[in-house]
C-alpha atoms as a PDB file:
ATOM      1  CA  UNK A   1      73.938  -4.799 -23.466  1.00  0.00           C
ATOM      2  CA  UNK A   2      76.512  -5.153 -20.690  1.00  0.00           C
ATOM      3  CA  UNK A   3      79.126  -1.898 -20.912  1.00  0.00           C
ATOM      4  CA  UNK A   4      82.743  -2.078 -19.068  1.00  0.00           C
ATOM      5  CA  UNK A   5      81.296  -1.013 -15.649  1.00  0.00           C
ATOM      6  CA  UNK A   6      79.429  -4.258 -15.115  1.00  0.00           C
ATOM      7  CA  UNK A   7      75.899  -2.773 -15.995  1.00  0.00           C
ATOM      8  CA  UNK A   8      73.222  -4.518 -18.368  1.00  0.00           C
ATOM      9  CA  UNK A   9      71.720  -1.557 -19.629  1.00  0.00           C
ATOM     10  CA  UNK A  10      68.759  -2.177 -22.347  1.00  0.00           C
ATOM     11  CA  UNK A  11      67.822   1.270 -24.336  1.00  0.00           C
ATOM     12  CA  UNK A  12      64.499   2.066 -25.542  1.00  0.00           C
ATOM     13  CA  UNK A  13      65.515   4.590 -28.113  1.00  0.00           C
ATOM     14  CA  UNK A  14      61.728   5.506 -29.171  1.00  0.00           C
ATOM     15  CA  UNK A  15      61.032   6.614 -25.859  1.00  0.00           C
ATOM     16  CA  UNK A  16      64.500   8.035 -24.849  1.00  0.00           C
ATOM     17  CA  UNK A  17      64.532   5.823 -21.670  1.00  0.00           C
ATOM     18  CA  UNK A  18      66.679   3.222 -20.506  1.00  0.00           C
ATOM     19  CA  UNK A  19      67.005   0.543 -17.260  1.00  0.00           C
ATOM     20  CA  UNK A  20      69.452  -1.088 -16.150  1.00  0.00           C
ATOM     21  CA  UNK A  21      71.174  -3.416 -13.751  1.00  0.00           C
ATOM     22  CA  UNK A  22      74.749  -3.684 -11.999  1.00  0.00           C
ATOM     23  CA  UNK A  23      76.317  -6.993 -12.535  1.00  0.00           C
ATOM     24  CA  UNK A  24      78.243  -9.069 -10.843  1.00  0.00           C
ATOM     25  CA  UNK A  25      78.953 -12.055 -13.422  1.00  0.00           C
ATOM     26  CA  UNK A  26      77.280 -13.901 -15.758  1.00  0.00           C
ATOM     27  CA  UNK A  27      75.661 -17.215 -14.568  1.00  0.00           C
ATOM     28  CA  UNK A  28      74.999 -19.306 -17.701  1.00  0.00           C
ATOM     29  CA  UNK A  29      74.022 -19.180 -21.513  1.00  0.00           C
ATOM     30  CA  UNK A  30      72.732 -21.458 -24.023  1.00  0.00           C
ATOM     31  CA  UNK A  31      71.835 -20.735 -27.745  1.00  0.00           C
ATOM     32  CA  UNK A  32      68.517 -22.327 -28.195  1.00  0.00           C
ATOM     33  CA  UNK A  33      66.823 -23.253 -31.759  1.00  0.00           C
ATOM     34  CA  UNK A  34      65.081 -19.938 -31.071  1.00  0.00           C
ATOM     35  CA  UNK A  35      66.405 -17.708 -29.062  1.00  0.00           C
ATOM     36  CA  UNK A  36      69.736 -16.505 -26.610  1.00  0.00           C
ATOM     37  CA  UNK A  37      68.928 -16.651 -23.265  1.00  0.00           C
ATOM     38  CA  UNK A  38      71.464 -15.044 -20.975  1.00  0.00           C
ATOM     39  CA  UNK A  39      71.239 -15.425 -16.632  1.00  0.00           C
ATOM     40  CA  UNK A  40      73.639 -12.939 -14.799  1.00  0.00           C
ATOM     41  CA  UNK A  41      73.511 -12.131 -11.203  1.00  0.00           C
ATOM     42  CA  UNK A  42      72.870  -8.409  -9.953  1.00  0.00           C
ATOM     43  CA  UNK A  43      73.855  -6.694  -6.905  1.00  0.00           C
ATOM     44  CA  UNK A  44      70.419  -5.629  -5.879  1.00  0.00           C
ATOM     45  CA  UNK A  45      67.836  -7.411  -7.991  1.00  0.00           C
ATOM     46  CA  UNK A  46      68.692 -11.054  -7.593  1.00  0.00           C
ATOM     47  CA  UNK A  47      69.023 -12.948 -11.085  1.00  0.00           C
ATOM     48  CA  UNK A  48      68.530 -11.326 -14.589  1.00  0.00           C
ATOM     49  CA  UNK A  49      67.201 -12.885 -17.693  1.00  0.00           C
ATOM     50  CA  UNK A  50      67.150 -11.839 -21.344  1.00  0.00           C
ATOM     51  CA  UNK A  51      66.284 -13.004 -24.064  1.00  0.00           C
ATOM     52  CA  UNK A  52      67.778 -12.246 -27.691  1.00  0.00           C
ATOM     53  CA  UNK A  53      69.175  -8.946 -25.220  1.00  0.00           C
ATOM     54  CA  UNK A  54      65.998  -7.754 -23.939  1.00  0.00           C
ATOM     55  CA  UNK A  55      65.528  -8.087 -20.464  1.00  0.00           C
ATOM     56  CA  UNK A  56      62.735 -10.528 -19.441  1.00  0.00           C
ATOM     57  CA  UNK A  57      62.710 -10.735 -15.904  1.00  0.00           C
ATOM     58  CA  UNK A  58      64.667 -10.339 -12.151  1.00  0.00           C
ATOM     59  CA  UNK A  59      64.464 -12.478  -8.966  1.00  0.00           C
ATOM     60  CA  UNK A  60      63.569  -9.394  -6.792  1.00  0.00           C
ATOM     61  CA  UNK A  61      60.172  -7.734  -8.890  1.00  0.00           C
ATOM     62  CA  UNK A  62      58.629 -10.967 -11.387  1.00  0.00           C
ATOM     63  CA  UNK A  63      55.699 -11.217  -9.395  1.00  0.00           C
ATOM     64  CA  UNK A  64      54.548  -7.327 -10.463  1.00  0.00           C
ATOM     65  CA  UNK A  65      54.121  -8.704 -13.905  1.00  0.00           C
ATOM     66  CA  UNK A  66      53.022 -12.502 -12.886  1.00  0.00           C
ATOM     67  CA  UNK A  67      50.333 -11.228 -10.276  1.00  0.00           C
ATOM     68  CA  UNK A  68      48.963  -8.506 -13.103  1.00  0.00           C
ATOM     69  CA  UNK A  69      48.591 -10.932 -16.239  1.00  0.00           C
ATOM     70  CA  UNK A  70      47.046 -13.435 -13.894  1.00  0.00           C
ATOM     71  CA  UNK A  71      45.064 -12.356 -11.046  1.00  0.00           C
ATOM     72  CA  UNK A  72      42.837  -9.898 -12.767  1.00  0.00           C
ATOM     73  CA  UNK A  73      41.572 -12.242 -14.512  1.00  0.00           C
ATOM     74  CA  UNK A  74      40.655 -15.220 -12.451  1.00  0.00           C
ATOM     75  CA  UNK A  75      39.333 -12.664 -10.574  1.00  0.00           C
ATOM     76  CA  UNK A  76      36.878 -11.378 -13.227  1.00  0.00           C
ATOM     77  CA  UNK A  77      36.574 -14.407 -14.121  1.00  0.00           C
ATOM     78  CA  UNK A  78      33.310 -16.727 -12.379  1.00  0.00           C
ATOM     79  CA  UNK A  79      34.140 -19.535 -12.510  1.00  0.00           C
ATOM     80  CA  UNK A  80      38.008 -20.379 -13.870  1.00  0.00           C
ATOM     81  CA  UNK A  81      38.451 -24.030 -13.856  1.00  0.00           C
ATOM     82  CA  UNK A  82      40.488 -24.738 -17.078  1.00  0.00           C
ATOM     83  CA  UNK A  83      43.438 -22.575 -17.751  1.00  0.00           C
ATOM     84  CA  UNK A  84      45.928 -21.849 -20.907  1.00  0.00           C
ATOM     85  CA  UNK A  85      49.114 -20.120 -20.160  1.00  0.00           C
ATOM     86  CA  UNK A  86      50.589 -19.112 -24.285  1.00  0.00           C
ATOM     87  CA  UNK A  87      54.577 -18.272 -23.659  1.00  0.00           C
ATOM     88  CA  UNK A  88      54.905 -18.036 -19.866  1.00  0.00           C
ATOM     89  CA  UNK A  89      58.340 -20.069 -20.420  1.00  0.00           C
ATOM     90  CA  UNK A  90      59.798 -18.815 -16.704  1.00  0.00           C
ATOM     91  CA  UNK A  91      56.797 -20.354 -15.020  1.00  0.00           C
ATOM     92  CA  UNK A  92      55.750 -17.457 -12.833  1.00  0.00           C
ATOM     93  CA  UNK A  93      52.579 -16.809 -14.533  1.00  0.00           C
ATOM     94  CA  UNK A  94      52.204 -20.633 -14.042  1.00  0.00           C
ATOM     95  CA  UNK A  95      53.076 -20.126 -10.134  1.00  0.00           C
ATOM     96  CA  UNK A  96      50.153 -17.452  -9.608  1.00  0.00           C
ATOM     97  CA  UNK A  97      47.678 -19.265 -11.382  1.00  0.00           C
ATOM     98  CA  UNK A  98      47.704 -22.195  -9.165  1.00  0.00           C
ATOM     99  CA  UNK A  99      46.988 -19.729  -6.004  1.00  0.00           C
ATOM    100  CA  UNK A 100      43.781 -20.157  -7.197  1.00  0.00           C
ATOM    101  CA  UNK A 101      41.533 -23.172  -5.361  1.00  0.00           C
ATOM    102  CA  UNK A 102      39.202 -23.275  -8.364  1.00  0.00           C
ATOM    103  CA  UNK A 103      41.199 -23.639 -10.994  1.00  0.00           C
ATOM    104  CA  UNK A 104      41.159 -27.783 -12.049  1.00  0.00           C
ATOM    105  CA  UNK A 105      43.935 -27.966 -14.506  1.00  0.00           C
ATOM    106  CA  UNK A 106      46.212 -25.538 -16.325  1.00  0.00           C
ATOM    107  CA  UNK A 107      47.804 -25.778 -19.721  1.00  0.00           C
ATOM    108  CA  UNK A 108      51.115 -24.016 -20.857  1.00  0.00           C
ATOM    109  CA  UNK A 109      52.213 -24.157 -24.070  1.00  0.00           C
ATOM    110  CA  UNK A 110      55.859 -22.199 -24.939  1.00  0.00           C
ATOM    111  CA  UNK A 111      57.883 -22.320 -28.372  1.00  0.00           C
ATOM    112  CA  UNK A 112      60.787 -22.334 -26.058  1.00  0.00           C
ATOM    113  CA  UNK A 113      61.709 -25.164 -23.360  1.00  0.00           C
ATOM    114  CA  UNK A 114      64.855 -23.760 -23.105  1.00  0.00           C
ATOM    115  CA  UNK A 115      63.227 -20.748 -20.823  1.00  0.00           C
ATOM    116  CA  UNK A 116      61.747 -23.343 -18.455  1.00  0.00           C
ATOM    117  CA  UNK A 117      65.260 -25.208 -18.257  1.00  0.00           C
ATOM    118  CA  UNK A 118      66.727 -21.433 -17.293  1.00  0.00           C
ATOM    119  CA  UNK A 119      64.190 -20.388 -14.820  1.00  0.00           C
ATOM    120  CA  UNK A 120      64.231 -24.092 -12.937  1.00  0.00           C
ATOM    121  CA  UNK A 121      67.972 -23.458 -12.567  1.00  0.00           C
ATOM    122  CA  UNK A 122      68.020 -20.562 -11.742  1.00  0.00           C
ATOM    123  CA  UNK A 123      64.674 -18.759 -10.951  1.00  0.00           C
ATOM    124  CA  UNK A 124      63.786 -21.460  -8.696  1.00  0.00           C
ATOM    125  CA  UNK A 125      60.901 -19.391  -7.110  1.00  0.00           C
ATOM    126  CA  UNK A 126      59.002 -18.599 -10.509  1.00  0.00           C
ATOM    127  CA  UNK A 127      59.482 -22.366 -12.234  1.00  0.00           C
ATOM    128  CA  UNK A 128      59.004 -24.583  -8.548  1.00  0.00           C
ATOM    129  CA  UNK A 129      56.109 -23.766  -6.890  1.00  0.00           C
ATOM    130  CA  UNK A 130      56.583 -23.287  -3.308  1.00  0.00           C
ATOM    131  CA  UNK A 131      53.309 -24.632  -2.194  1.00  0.00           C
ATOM    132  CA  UNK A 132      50.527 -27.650  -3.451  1.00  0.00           C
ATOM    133  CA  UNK A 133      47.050 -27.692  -2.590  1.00  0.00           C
ATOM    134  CA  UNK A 134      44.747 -30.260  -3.480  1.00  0.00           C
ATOM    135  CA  UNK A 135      42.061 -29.657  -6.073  1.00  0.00           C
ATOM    136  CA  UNK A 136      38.142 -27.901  -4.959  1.00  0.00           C
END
């Protein structure tokens, strides 16, 4: 929820914490079938999504969750050629994946395109990789 000094702050009432993030503006918002997905640009953490008011994800620190959903695994993993990303709307997941040489094709599946639409607009290094390699 955004208060009247330009902060998104998101409670967690259970747990009697809180974050939050100082605004600058809001960037864009669209009312999907599903979901309301907000963008709003923050004086220290880059861009901010949410989703239904929870806060998804920032510029400055997606790749802490990204790397850790991902890596682990592949890493575990012996042989990862064939991968399914379920949700994983912003694409970062998507981006960390690919790091991988062995990995031959990946499928993402979200309920959501909207997300994808938000992130390419606006989270630009999540949703467009910055790099190609060819297949191993």
């Amino acid at each position: 929820m955004t208060d009247n000094n330009n902060w998104y702050i998101e409670h967690f009432e259970r747990t009697g914490s809180a974050i939050g993030y100082r605004l600058t503006g809001k960037l864009d918002e669209v009312q999907s079938p599903f979901q309301k997905i907000e963008i709003f640009a923050t004086t220290d953490w880059g861009n901010l999504m949410t989703i239904d008011g929870a806060i998804m994800l920032t510029s400055k620190d997606n790749f802490f969750y990204h790397e850790m959903i991902s890596h682990p695994v592949l890493f575990t993993h012996a042989a990862p050629k064939r991968v399914v990303i379920i949700g994983g709307g912003d694409c970062g997941t998507l981006r960390e994946v690919l790091k991988h040489e062995g990995v031959e094709s990946v499928t993402q599946c979200d309920i959501d395109e909207q997300v994808t639409v938000m992130a390419r607009k606006h989270f630009r290094s999540c949703a467009i990789p910055t790099t190609t390699r060819a297949p191993s």
